[in-house]
PDB file of N, CA and C in Angstrom:
ATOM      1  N   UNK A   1       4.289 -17.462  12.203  1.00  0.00           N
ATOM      2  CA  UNK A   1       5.468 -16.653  11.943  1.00  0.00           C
ATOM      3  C   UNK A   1       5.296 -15.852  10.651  1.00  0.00           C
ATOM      4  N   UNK A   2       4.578 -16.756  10.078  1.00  0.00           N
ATOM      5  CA  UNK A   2       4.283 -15.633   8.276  1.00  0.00           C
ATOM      6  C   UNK A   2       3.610 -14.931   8.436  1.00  0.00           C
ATOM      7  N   UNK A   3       2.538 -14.453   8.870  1.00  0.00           N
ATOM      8  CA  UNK A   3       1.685 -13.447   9.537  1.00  0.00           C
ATOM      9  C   UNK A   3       2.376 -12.217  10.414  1.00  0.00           C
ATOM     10  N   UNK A   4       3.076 -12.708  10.968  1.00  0.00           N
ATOM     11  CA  UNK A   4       4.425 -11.424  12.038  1.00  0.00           C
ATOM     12  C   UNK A   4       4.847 -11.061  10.800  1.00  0.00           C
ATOM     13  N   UNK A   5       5.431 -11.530   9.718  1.00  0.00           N
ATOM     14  CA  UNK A   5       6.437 -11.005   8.922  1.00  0.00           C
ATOM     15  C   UNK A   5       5.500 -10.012   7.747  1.00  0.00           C
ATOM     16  N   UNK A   6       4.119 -10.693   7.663  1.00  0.00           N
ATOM     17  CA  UNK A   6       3.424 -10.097   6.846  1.00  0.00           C
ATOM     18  C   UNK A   6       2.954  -8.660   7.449  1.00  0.00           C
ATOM     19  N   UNK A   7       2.674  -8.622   8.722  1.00  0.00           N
ATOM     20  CA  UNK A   7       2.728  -7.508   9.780  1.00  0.00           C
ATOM     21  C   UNK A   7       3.328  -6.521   9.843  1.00  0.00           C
ATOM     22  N   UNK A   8       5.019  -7.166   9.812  1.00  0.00           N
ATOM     23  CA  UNK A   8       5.810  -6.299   9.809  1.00  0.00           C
ATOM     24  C   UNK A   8       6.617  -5.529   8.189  1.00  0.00           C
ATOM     25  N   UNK A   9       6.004  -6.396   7.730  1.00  0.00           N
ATOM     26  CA  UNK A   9       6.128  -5.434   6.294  1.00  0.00           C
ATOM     27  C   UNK A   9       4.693  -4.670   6.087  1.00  0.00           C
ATOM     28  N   UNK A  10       3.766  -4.916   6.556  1.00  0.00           N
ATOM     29  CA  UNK A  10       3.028  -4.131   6.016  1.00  0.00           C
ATOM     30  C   UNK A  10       3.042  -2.641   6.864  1.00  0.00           C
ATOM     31  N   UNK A  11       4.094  -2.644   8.160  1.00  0.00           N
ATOM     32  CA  UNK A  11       4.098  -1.530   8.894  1.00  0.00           C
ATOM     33  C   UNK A  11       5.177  -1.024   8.441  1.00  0.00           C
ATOM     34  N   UNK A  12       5.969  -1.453   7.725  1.00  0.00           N
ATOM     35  CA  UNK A  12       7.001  -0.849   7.025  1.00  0.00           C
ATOM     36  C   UNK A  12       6.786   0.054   5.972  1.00  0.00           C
ATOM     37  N   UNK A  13       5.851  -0.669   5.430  1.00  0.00           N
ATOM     38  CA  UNK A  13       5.508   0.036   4.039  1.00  0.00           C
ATOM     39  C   UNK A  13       4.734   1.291   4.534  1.00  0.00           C
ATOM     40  N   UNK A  14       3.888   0.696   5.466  1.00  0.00           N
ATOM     41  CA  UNK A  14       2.450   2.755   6.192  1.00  0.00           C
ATOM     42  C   UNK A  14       3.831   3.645   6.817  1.00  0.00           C
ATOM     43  N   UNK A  15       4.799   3.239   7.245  1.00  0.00           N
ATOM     44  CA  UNK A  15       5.538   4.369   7.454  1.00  0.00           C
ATOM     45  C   UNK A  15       6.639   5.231   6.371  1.00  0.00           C
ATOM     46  N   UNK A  16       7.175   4.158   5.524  1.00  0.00           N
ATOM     47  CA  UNK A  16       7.172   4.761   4.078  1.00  0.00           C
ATOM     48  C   UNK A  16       6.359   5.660   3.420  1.00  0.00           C
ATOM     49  N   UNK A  17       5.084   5.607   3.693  1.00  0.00           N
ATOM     50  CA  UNK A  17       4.316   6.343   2.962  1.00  0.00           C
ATOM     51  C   UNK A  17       4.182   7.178   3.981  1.00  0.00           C
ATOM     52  N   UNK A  18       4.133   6.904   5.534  1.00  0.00           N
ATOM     53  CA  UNK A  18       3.735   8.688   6.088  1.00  0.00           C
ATOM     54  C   UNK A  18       5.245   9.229   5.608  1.00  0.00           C
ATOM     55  N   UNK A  19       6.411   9.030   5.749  1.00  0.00           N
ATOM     56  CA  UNK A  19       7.146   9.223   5.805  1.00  0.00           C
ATOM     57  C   UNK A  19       7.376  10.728   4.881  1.00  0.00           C
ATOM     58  N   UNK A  20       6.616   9.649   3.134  1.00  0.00           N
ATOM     59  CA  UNK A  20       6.533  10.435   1.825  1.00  0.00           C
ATOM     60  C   UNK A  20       5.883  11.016   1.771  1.00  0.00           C
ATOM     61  N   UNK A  21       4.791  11.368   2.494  1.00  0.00           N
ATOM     62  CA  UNK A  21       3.630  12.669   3.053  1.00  0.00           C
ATOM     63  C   UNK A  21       4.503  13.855   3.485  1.00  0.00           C
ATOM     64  N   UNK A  22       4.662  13.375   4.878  1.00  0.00           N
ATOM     65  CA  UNK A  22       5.737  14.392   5.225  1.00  0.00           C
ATOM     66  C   UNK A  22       6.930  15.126   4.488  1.00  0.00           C
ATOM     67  N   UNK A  23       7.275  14.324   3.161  1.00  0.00           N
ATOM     68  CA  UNK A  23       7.551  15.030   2.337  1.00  0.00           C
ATOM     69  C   UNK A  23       7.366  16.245   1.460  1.00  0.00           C
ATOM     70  N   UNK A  24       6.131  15.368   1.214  1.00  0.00           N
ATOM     71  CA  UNK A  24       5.313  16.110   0.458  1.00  0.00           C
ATOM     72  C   UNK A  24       4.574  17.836   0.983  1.00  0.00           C
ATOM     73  N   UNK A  25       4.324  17.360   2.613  1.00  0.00           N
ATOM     74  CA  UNK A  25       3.725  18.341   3.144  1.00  0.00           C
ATOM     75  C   UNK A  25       5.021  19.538   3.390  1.00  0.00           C
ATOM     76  N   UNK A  26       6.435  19.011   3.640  1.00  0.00           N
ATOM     77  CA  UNK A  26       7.407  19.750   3.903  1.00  0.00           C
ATOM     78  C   UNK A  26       7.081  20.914   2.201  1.00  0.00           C
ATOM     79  N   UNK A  27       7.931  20.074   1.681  1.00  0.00           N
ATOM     80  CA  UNK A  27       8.229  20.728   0.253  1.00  0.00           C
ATOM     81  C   UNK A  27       7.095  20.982  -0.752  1.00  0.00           C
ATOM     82  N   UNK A  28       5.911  20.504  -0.547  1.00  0.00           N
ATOM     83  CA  UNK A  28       4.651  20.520  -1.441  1.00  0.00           C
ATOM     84  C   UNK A  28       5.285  20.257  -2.659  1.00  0.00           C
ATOM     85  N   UNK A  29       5.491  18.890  -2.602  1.00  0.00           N
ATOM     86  CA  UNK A  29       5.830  17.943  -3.859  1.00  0.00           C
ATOM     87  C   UNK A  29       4.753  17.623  -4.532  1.00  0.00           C
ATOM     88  N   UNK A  30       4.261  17.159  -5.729  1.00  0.00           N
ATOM     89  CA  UNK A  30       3.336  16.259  -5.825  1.00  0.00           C
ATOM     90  C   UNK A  30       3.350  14.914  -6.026  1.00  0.00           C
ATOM     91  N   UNK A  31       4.811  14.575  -7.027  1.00  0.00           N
ATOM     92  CA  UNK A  31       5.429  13.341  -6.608  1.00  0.00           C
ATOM     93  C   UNK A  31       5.430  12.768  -5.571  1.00  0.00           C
ATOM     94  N   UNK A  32       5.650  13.117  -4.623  1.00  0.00           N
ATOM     95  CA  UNK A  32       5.517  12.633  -3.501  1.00  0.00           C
ATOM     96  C   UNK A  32       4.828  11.852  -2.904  1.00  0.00           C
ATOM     97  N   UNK A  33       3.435  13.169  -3.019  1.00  0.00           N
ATOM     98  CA  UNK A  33       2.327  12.855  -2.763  1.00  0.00           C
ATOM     99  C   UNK A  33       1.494  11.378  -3.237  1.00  0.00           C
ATOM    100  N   UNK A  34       2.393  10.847  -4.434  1.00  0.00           N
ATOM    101  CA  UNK A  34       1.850  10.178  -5.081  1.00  0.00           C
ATOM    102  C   UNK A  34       2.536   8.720  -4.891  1.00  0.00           C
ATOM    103  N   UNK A  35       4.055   9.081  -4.653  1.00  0.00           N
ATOM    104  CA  UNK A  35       4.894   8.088  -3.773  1.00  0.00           C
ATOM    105  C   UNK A  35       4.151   7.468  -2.624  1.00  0.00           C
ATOM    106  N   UNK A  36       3.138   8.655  -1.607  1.00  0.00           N
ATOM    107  CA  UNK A  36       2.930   8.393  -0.193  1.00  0.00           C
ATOM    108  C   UNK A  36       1.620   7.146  -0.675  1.00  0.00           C
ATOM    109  N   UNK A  37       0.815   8.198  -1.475  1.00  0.00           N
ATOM    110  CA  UNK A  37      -0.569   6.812  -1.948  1.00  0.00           C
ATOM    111  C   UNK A  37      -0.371   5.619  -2.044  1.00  0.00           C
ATOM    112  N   UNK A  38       0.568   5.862  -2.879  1.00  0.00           N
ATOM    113  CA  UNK A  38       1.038   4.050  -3.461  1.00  0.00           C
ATOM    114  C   UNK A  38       1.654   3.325  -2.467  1.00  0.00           C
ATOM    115  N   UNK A  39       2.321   3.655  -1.961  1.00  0.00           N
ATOM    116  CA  UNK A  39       2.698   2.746  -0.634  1.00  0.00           C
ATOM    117  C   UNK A  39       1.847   2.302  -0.037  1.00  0.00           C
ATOM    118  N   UNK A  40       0.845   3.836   0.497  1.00  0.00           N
ATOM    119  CA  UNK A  40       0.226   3.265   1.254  1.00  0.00           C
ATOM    120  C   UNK A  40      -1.281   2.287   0.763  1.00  0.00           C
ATOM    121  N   UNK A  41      -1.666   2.537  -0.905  1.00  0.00           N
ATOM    122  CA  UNK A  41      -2.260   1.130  -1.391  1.00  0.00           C
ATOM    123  C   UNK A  41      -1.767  -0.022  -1.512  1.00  0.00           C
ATOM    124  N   UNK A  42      -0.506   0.277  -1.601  1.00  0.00           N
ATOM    125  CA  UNK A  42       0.171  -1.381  -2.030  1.00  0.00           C
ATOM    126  C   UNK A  42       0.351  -1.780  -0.525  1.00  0.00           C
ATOM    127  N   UNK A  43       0.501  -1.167   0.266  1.00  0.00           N
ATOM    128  CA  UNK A  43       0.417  -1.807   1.567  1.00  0.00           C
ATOM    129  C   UNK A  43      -0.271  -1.656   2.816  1.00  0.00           C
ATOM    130  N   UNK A  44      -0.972  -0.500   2.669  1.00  0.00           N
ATOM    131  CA  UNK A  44      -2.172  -0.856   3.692  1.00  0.00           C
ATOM    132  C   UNK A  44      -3.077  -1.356   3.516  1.00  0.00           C
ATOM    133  N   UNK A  45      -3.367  -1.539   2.228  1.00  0.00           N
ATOM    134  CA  UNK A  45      -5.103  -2.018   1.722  1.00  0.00           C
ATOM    135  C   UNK A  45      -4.772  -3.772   1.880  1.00  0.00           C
ATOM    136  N   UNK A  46      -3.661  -3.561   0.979  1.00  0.00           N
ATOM    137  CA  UNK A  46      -4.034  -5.385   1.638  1.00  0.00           C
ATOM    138  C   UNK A  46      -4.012  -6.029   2.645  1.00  0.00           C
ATOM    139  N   UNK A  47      -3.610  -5.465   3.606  1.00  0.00           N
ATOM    140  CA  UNK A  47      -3.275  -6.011   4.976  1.00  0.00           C
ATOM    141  C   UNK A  47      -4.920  -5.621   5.456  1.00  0.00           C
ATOM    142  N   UNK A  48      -5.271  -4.536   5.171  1.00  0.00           N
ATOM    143  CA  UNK A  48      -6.676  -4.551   6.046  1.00  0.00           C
ATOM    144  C   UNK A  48      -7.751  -5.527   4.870  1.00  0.00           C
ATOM    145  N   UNK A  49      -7.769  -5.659   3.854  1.00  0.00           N
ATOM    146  CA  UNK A  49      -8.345  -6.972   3.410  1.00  0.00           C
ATOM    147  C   UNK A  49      -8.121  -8.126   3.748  1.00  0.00           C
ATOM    148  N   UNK A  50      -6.767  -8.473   3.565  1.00  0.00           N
ATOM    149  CA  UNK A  50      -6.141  -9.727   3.490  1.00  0.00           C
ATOM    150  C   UNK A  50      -6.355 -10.559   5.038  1.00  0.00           C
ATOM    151  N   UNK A  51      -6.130  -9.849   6.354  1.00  0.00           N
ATOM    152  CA  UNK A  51      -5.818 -10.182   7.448  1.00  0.00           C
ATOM    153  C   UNK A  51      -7.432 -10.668   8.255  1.00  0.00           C
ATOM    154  N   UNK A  52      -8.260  -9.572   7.712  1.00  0.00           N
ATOM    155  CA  UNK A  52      -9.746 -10.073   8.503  1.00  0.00           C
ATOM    156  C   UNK A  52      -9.911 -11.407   7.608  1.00  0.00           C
ATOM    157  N   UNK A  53      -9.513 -11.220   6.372  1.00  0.00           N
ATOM    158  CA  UNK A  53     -10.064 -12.451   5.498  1.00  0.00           C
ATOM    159  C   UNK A  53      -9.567 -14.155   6.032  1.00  0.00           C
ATOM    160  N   UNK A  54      -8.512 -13.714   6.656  1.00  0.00           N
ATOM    161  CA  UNK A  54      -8.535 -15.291   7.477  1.00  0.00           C
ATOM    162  C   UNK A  54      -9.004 -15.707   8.353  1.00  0.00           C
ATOM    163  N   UNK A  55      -9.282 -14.581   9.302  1.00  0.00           N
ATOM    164  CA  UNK A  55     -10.005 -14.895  10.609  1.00  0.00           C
ATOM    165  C   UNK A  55     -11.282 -15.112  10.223  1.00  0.00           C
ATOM    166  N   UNK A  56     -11.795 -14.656   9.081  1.00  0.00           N
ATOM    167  CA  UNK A  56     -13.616 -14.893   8.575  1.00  0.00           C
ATOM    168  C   UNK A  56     -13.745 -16.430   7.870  1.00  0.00           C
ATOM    169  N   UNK A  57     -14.543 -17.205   8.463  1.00  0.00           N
ATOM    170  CA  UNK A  57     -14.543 -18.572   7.422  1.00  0.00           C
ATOM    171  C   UNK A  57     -15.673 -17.892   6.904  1.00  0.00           C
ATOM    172  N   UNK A  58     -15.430 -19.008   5.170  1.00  0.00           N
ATOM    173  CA  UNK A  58     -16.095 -18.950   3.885  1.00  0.00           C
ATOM    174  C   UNK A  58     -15.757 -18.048   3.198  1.00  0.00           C
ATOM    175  N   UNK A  59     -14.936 -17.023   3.346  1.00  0.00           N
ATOM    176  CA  UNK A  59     -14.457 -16.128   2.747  1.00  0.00           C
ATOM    177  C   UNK A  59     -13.199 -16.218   1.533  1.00  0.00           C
ATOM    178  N   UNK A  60     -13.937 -16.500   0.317  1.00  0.00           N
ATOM    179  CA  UNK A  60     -13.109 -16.906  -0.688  1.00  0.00           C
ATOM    180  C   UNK A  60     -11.539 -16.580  -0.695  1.00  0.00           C
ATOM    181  N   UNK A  61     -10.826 -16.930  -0.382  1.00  0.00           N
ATOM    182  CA  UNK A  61      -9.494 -16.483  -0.305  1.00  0.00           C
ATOM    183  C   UNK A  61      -8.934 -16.191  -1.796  1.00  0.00           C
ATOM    184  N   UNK A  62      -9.587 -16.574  -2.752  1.00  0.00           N
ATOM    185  CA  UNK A  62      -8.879 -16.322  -4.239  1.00  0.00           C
ATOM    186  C   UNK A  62      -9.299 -15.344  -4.726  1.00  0.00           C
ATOM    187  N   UNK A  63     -10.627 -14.675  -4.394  1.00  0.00           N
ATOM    188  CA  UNK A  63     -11.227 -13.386  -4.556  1.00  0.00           C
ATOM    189  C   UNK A  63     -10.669 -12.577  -3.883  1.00  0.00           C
ATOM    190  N   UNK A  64     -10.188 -12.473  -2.576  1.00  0.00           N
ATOM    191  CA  UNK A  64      -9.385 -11.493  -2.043  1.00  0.00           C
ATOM    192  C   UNK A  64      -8.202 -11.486  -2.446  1.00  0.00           C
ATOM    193  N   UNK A  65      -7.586 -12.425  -3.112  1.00  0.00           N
ATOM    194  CA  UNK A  65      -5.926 -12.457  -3.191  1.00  0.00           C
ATOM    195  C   UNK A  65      -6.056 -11.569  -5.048  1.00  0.00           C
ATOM    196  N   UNK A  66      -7.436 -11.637  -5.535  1.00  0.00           N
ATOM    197  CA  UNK A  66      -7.513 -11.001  -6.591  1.00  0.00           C
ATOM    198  C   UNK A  66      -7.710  -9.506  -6.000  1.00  0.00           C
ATOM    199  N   UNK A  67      -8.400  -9.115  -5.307  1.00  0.00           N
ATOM    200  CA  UNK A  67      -8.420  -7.701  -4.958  1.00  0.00           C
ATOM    201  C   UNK A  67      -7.440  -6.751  -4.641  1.00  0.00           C
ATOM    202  N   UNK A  68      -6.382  -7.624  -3.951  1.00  0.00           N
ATOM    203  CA  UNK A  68      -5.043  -7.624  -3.282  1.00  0.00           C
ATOM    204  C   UNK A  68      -4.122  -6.816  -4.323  1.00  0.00           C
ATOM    205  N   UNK A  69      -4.368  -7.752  -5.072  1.00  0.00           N
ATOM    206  CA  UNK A  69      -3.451  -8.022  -7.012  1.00  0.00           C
ATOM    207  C   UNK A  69      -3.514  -6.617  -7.243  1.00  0.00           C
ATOM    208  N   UNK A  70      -4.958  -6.311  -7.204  1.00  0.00           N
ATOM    209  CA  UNK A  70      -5.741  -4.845  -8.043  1.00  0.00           C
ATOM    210  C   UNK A  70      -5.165  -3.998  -7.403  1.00  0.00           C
ATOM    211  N   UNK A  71      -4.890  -3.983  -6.174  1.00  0.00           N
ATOM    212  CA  UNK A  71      -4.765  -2.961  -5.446  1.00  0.00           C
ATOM    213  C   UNK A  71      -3.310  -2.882  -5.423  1.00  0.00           C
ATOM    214  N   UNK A  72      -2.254  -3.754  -5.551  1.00  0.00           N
ATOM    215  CA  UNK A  72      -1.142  -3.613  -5.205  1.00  0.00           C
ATOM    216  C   UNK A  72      -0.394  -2.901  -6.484  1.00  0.00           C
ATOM    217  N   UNK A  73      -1.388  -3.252  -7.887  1.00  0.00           N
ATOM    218  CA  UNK A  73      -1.160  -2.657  -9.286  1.00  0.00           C
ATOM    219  C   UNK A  73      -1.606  -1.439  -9.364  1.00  0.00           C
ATOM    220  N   UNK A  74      -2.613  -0.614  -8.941  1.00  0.00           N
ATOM    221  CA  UNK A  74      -3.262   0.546  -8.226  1.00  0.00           C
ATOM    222  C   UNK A  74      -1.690   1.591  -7.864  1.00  0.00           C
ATOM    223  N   UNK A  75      -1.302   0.797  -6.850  1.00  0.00           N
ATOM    224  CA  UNK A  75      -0.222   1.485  -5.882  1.00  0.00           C
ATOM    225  C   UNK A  75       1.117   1.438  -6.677  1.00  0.00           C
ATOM    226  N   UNK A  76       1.128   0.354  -7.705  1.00  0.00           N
ATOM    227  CA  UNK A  76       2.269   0.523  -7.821  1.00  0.00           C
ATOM    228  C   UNK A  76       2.533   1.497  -9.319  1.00  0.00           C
ATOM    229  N   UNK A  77       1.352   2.195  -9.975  1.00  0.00           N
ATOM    230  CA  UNK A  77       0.976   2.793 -11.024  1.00  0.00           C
ATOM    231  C   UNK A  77       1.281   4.136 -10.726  1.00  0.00           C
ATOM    232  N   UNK A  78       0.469   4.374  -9.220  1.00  0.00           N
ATOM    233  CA  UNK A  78       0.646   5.618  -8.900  1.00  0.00           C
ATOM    234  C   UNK A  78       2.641   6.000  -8.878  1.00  0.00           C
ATOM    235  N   UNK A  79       2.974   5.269  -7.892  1.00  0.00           N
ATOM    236  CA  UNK A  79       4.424   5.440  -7.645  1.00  0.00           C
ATOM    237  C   UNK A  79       4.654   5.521  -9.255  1.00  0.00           C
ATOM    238  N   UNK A  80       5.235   5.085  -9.912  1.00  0.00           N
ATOM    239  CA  UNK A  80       5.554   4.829 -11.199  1.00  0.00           C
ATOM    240  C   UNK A  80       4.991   6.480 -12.028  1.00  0.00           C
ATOM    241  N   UNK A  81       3.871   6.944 -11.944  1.00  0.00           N
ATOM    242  CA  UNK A  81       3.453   8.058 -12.252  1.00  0.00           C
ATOM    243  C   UNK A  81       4.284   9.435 -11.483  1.00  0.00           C
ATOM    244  N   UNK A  82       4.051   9.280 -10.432  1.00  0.00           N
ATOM    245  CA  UNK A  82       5.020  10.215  -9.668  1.00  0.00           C
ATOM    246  C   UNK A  82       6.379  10.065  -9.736  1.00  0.00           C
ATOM    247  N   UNK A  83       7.174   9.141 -10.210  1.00  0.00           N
ATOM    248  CA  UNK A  83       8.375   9.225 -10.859  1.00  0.00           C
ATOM    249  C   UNK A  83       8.584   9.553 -12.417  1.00  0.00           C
ATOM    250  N   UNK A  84       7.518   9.586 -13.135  1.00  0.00           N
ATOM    251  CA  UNK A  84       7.624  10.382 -14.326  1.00  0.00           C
ATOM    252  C   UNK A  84       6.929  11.855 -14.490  1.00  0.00           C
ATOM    253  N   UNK A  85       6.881  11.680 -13.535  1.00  0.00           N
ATOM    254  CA  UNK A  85       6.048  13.132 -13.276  1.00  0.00           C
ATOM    255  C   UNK A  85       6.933  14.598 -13.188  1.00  0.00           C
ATOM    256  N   UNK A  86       6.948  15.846 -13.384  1.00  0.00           N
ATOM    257  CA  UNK A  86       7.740  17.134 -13.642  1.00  0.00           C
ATOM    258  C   UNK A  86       7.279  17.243 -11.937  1.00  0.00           C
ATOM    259  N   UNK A  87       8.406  17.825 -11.209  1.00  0.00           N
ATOM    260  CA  UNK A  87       8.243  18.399 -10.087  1.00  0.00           C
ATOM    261  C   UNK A  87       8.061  19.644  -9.842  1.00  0.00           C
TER     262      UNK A  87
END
């Protein structure tokens, strides 16, 4: 059941970010643009790390949950930038 839910947030979040593309592409924001990244690092990257990493044995799970980390701080820098950012 934690896996469905992890699923379904992580499809929440890739459509957030096309969503903020389509923003971007409407109005040629760059904020936006930068909104759409971060979403979609903070939530597509880990799901395509995170998810093969269980089905693979020997695959350090604390090394990926560190990559995860990186990446979700990545995404959430960008967003954070594009909200201080001049439009």
């Amino acid at each position: 059941m934690l896996q469905v839910a992890e699923l379904f947030g992580a499809l929440l979040g890739l459509f957030v970010a096309y969503q903020a593309y389509r923003g971007y592409r409407r109005n040629d924001s760059r904020p936006m643009l930068f909104i759409a990244v971060g979403f979609a690092v903070i939530m597509g990257v880990p799901a395509l790390l995170f998810v093969p990493a269980l089905f693979v044995p020997g695959v350090p799970l604390l090394g990926v949950q560190g990559v995860v980390q990186a990446f979700e701080i990545i995404g959430l820098l960008c967003i954070i930038y594009a909200l201080r950012m001049e439009s």
